[in-house]
PDB file of N, CA and C in Angstrom:
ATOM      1  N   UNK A   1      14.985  65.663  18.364  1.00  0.00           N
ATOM      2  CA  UNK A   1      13.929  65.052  17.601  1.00  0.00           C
ATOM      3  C   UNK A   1      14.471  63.855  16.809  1.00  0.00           C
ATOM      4  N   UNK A   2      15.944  63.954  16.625  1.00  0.00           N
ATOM      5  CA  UNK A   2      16.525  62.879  15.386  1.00  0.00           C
ATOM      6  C   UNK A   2      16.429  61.712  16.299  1.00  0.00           C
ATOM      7  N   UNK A   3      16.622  61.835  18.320  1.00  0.00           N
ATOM      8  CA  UNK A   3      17.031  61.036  18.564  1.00  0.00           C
ATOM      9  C   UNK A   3      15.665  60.179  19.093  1.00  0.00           C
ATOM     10  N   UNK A   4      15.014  60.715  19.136  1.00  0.00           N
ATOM     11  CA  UNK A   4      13.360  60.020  19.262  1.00  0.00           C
ATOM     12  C   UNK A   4      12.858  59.478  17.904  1.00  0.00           C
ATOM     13  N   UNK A   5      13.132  59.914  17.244  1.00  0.00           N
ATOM     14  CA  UNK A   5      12.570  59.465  15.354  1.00  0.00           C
ATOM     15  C   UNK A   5      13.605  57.778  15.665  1.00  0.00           C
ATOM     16  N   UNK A   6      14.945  58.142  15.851  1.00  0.00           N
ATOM     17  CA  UNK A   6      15.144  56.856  15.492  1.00  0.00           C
ATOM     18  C   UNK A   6      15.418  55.935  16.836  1.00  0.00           C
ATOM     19  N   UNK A   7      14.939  56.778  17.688  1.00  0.00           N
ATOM     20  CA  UNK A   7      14.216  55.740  18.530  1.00  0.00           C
ATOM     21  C   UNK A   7      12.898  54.669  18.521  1.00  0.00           C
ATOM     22  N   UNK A   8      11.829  55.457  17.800  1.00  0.00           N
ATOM     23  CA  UNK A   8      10.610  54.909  17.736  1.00  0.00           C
ATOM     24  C   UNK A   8      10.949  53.883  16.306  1.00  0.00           C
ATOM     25  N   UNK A   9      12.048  54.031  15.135  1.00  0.00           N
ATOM     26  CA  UNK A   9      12.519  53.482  14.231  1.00  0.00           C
ATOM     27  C   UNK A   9      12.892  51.913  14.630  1.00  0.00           C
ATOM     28  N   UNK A  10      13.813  52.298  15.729  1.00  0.00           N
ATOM     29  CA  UNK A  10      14.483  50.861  15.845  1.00  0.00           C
ATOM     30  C   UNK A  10      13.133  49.748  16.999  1.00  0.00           C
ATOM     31  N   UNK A  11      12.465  50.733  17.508  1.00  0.00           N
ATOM     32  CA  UNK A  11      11.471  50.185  18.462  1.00  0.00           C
ATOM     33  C   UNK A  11      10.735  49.061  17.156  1.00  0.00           C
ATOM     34  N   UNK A  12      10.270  49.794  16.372  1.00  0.00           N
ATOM     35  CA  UNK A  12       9.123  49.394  15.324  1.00  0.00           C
ATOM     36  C   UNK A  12       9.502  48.726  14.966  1.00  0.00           C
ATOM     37  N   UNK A  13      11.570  48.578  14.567  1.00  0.00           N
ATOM     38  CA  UNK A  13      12.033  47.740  13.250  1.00  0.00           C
ATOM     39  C   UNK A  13      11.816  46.322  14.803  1.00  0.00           C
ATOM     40  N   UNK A  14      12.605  46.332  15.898  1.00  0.00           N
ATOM     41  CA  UNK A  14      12.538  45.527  16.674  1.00  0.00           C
ATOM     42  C   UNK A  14      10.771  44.779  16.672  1.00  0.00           C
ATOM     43  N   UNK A  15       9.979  45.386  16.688  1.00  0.00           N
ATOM     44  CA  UNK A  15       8.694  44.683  17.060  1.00  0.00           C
ATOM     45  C   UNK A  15       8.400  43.552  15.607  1.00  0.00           C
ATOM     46  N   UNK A  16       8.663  44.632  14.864  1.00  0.00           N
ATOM     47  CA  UNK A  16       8.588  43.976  13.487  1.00  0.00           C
ATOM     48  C   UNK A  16       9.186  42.600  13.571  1.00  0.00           C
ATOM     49  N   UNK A  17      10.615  42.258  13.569  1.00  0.00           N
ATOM     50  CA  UNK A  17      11.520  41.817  13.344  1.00  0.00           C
ATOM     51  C   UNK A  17      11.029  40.495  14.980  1.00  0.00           C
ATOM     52  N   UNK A  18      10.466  41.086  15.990  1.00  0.00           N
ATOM     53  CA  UNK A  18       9.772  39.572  17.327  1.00  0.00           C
ATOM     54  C   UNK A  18       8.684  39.341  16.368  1.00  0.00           C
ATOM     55  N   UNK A  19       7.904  39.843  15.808  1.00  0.00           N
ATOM     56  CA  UNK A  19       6.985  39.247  15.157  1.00  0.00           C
ATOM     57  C   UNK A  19       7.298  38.269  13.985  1.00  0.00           C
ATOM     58  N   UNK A  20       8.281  38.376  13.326  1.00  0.00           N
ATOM     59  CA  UNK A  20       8.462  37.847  12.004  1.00  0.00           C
ATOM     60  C   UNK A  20       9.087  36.729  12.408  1.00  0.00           C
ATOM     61  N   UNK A  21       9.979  36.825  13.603  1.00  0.00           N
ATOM     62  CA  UNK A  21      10.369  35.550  14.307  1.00  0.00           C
ATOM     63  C   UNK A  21       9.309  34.434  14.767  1.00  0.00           C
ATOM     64  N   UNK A  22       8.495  35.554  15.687  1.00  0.00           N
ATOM     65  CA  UNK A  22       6.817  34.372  15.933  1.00  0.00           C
ATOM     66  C   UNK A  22       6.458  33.906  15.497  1.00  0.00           C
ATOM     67  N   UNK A  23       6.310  34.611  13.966  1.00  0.00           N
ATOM     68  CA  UNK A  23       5.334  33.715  12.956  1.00  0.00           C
ATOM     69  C   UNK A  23       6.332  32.670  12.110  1.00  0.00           C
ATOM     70  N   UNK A  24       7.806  32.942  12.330  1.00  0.00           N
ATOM     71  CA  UNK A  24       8.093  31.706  11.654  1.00  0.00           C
ATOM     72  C   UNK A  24       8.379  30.928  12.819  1.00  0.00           C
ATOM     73  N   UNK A  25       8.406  30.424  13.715  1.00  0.00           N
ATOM     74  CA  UNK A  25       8.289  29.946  14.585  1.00  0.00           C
ATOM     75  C   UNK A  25       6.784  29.073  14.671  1.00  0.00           C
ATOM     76  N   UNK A  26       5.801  29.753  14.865  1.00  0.00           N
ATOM     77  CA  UNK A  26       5.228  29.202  14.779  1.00  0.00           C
ATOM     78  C   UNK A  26       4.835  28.205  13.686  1.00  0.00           C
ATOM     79  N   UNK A  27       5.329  29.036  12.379  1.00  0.00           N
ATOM     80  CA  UNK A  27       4.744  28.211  10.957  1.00  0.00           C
ATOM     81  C   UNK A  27       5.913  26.640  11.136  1.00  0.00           C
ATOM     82  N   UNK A  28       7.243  26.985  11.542  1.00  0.00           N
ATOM     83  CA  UNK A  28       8.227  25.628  11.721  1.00  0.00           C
ATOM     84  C   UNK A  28       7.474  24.701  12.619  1.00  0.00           C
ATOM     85  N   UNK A  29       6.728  24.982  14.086  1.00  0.00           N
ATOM     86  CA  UNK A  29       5.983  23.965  14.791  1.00  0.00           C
ATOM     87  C   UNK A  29       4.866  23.610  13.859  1.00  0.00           C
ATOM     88  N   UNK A  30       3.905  23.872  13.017  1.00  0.00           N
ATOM     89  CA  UNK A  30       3.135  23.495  12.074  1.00  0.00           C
ATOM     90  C   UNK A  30       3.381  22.407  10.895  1.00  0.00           C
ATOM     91  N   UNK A  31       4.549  23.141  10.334  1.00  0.00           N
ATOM     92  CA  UNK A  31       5.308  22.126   9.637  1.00  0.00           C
ATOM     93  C   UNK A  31       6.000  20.929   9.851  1.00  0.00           C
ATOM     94  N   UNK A  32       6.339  20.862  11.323  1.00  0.00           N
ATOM     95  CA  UNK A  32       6.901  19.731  12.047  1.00  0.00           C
ATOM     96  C   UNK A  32       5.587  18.805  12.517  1.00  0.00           C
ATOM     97  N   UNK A  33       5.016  19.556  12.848  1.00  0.00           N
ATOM     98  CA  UNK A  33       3.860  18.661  13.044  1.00  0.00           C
ATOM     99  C   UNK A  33       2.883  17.813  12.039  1.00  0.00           C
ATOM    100  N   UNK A  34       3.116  18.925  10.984  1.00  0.00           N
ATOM    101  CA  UNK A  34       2.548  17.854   9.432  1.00  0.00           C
ATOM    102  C   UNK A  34       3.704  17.142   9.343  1.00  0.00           C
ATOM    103  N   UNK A  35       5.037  16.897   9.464  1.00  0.00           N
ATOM    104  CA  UNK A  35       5.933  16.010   9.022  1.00  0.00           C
ATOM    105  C   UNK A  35       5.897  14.890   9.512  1.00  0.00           C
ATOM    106  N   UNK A  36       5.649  15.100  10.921  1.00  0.00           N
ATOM    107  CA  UNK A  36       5.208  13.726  11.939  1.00  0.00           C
ATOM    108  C   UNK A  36       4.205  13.122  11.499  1.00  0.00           C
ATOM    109  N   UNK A  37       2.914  14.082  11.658  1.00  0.00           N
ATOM    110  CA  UNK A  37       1.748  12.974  10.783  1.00  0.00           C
ATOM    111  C   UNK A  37       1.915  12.304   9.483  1.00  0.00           C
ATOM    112  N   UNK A  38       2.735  12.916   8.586  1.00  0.00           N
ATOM    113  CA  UNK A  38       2.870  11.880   7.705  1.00  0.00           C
ATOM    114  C   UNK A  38       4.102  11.020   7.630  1.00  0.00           C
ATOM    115  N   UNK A  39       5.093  11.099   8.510  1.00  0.00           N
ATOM    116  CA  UNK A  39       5.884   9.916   8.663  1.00  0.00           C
ATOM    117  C   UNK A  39       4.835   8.965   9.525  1.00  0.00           C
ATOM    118  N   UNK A  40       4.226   8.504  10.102  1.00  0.00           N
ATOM    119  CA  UNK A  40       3.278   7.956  10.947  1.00  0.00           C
ATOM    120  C   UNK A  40       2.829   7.254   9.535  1.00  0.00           C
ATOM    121  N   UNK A  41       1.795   8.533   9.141  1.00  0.00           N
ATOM    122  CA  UNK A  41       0.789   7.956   8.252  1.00  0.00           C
ATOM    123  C   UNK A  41       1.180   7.222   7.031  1.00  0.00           C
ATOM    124  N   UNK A  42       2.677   7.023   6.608  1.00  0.00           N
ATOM    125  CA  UNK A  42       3.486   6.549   5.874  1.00  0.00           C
ATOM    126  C   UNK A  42       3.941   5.359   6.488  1.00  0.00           C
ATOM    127  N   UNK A  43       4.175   4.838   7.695  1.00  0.00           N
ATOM    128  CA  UNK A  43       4.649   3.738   8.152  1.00  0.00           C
ATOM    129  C   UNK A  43       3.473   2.816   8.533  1.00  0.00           C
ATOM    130  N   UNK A  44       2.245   3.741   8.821  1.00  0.00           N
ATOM    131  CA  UNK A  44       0.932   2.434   8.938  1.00  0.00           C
ATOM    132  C   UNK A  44       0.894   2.221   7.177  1.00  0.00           C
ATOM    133  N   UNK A  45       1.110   2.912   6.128  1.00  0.00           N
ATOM    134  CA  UNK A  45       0.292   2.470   4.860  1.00  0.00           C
ATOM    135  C   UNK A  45       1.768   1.117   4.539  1.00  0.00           C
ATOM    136  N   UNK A  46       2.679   1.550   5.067  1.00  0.00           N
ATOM    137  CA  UNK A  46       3.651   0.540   4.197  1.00  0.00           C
ATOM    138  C   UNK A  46       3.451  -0.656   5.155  1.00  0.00           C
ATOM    139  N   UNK A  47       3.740  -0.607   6.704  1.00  0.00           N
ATOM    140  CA  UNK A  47       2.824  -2.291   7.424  1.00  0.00           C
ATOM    141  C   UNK A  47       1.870  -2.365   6.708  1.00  0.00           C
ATOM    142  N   UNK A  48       0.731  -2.015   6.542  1.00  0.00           N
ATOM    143  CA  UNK A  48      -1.087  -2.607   6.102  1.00  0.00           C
ATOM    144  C   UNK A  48      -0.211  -3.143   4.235  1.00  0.00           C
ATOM    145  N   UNK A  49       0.011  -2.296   3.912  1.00  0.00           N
ATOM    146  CA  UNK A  49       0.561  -2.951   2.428  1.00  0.00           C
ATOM    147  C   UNK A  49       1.376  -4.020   2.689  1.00  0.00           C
ATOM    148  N   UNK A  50       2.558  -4.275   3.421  1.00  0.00           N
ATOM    149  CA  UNK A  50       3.162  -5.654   3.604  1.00  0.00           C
ATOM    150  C   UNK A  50       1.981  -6.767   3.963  1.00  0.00           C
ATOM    151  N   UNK A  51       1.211  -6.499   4.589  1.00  0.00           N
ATOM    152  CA  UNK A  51       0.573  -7.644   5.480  1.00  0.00           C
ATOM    153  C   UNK A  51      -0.244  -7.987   4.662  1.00  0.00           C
ATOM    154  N   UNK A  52      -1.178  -6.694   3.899  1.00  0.00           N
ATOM    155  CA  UNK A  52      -1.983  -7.157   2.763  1.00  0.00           C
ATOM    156  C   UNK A  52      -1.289  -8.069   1.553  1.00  0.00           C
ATOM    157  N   UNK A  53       0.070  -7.531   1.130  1.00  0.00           N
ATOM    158  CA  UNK A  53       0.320  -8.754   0.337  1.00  0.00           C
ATOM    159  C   UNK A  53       0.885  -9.934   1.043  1.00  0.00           C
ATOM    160  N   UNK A  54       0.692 -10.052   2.051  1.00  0.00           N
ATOM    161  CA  UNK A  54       1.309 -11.714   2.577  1.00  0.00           C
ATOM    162  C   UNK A  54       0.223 -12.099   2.132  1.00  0.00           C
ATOM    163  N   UNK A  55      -1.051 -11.793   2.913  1.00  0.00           N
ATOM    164  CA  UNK A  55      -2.309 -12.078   2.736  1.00  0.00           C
ATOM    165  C   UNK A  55      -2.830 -12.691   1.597  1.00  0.00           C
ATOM    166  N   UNK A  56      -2.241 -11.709   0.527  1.00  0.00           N
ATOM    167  CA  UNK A  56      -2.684 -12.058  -0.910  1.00  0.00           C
ATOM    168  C   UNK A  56      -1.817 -13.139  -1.588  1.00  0.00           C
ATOM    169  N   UNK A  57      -0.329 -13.226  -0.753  1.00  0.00           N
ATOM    170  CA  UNK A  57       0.383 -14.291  -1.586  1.00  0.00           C
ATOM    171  C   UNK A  57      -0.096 -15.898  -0.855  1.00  0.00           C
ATOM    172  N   UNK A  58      -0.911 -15.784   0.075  1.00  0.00           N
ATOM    173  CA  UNK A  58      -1.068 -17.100   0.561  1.00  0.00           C
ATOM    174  C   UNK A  58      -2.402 -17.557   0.726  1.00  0.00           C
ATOM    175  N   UNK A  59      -3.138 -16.524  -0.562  1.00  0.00           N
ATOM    176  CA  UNK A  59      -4.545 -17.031  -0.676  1.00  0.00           C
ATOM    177  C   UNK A  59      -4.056 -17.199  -1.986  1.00  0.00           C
ATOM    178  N   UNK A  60      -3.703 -16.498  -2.948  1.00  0.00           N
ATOM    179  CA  UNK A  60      -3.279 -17.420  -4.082  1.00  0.00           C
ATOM    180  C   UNK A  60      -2.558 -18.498  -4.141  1.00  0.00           C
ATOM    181  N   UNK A  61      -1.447 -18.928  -3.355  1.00  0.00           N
ATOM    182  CA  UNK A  61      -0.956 -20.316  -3.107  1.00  0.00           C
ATOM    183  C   UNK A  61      -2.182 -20.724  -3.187  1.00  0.00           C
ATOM    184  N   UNK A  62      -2.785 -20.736  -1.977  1.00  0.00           N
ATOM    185  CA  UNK A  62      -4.056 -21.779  -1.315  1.00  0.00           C
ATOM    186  C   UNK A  62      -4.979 -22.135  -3.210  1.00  0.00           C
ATOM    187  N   UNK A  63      -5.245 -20.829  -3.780  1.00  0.00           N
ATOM    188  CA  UNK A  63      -5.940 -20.922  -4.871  1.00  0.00           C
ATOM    189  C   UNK A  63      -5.379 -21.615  -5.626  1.00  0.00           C
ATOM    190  N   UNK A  64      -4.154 -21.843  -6.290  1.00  0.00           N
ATOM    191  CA  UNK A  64      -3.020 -22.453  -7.139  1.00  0.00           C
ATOM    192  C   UNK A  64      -3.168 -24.023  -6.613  1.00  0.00           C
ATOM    193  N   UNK A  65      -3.053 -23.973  -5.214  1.00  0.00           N
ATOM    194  CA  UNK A  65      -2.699 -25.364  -4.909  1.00  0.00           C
ATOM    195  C   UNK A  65      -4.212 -26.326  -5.148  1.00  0.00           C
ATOM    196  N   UNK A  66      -5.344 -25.428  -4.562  1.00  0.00           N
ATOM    197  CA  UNK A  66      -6.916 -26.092  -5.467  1.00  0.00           C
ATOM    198  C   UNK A  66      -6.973 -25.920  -6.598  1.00  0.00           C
ATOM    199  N   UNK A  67      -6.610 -25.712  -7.163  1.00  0.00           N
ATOM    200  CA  UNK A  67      -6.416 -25.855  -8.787  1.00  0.00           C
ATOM    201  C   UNK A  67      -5.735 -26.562  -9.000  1.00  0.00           C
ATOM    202  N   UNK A  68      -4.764 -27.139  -8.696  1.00  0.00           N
ATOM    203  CA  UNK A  68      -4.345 -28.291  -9.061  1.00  0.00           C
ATOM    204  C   UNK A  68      -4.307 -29.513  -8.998  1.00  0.00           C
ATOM    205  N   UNK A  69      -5.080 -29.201  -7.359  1.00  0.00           N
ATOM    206  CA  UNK A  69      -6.031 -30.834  -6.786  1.00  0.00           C
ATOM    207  C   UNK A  69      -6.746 -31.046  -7.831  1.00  0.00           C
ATOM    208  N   UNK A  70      -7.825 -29.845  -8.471  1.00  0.00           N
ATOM    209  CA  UNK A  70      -8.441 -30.044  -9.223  1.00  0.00           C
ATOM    210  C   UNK A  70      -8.263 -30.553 -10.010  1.00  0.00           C
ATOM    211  N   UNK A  71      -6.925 -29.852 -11.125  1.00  0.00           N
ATOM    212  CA  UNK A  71      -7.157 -30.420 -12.617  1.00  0.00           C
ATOM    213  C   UNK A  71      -6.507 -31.668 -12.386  1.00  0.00           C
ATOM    214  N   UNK A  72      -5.871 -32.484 -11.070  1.00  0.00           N
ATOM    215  CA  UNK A  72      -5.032 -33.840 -11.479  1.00  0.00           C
ATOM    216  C   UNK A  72      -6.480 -34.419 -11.568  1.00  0.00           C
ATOM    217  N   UNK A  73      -7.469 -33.967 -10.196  1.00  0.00           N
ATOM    218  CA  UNK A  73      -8.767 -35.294 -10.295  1.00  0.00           C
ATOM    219  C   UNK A  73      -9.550 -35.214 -11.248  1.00  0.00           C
ATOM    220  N   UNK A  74      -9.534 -34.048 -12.108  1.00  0.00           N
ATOM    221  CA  UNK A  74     -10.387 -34.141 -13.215  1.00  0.00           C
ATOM    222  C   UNK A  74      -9.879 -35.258 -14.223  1.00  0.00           C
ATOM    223  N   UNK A  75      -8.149 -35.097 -14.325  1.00  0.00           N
ATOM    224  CA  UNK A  75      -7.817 -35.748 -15.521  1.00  0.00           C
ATOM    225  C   UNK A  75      -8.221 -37.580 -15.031  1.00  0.00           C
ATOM    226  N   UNK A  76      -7.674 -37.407 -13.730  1.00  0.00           N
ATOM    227  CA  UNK A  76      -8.080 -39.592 -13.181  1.00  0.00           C
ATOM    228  C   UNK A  76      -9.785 -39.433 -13.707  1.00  0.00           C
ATOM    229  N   UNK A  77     -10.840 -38.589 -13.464  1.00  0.00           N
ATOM    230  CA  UNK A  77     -11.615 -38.698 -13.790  1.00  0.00           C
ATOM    231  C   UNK A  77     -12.057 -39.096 -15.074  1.00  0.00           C
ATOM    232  N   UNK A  78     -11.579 -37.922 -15.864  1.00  0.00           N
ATOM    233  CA  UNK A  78     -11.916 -38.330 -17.161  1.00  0.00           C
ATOM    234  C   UNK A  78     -10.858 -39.461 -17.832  1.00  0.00           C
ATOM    235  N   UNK A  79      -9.720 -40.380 -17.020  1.00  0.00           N
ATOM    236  CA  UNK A  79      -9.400 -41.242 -17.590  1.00  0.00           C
ATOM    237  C   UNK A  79     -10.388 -42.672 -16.950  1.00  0.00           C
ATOM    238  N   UNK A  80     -10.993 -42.275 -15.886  1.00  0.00           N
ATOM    239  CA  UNK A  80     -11.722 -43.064 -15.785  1.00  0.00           C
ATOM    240  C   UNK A  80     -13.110 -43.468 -16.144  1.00  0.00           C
ATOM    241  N   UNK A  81     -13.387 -42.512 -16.737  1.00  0.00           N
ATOM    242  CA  UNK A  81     -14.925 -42.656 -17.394  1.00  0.00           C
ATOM    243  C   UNK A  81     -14.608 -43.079 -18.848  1.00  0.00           C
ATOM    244  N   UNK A  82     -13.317 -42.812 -19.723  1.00  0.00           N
ATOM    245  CA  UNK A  82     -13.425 -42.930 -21.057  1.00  0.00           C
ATOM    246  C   UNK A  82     -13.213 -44.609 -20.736  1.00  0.00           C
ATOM    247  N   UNK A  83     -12.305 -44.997 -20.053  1.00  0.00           N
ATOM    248  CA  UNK A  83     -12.264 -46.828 -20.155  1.00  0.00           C
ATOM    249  C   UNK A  83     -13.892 -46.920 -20.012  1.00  0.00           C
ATOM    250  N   UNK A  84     -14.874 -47.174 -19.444  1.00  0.00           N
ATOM    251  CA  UNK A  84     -16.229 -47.336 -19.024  1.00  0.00           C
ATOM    252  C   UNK A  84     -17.389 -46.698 -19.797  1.00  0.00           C
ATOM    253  N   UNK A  85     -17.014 -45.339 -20.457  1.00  0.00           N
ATOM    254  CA  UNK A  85     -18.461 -45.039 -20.925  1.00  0.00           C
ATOM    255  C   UNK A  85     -18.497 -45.762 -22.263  1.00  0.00           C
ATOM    256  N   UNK A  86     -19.889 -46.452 -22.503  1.00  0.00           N
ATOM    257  CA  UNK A  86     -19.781 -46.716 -24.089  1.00  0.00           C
ATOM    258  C   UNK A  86     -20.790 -46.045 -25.220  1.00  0.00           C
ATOM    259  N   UNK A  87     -20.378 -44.681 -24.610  1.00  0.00           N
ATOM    260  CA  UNK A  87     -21.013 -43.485 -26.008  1.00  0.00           C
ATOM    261  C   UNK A  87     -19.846 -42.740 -26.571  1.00  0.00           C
ATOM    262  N   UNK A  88     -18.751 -43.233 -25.948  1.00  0.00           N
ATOM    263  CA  UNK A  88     -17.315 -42.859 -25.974  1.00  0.00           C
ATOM    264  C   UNK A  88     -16.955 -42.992 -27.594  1.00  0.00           C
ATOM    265  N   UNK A  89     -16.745 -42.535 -28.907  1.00  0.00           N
ATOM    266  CA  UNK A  89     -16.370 -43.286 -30.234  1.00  0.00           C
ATOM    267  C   UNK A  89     -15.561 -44.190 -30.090  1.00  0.00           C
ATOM    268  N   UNK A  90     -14.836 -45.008 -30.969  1.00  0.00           N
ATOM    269  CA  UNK A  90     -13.552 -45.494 -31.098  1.00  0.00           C
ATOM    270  C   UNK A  90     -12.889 -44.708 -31.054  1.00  0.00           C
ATOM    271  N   UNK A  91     -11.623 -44.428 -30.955  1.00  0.00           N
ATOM    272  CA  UNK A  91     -10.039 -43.583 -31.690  1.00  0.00           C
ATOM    273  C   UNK A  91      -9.901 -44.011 -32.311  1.00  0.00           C
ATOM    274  N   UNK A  92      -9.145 -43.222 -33.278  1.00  0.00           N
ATOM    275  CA  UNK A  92      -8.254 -43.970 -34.495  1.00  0.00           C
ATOM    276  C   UNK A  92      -7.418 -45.420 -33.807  1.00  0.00           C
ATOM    277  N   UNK A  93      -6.824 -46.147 -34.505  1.00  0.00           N
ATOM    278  CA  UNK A  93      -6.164 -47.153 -33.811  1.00  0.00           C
ATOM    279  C   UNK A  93      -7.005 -48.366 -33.250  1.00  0.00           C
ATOM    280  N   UNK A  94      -8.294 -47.768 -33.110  1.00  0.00           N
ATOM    281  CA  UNK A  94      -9.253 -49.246 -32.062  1.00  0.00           C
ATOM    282  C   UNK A  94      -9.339 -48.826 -30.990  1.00  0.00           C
ATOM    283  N   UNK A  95      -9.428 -49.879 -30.337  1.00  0.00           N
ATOM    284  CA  UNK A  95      -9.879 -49.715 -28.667  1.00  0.00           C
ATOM    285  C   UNK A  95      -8.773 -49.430 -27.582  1.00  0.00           C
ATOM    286  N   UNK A  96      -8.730 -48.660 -27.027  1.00  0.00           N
ATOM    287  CA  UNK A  96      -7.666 -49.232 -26.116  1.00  0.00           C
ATOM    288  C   UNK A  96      -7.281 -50.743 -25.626  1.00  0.00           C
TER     289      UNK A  96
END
């Protein structure tokens, strides 16, 4: 009887022991497989983030550089209207 008791013992501890293997087995292919998706999903966010800031550094150039077309033609502008307008005051000093 001792030798059937620990027969059916080591049977059970064995089944036990393929199962506990299966399931970590299986849980390691699960986990490998979330690791992949987010190395992936980590290398599209860091391309789309590089490209988005090129994007952004060469629409602000573009913005910087119209802004400055701007403020030179504003200033020829307004040096050209103060010689010409005459609602303009004097300055101190007189006339130009």
């Amino acid at each position: 009887m001792a030798v059937r008791t620990t027969a059916v013992a080591a049977a059970v501890l064995t089944a036990a022991v393929a199962v506990y293997a299966l399931a970590q087995a299986r849980r390691t292919r699960v986990l490998s497989r979330q690791l992949a998706r987010e190395r992936v999903s980590h290398r599209l966010t860091s391309g789309c983030l590089v490209r988005d800031l090129d994007v952004f550094r060469r629409r602000l150039g573009q913005a910087m550089a119209q802004q400055a077309v701007l403020a030179a033609a504003g200033l020829v502008l307004d040096d050209a209207l103060s010689d010409h307008d005459p609602m303009t005051p004097p300055m101190e000093g007189g006339p130009r």
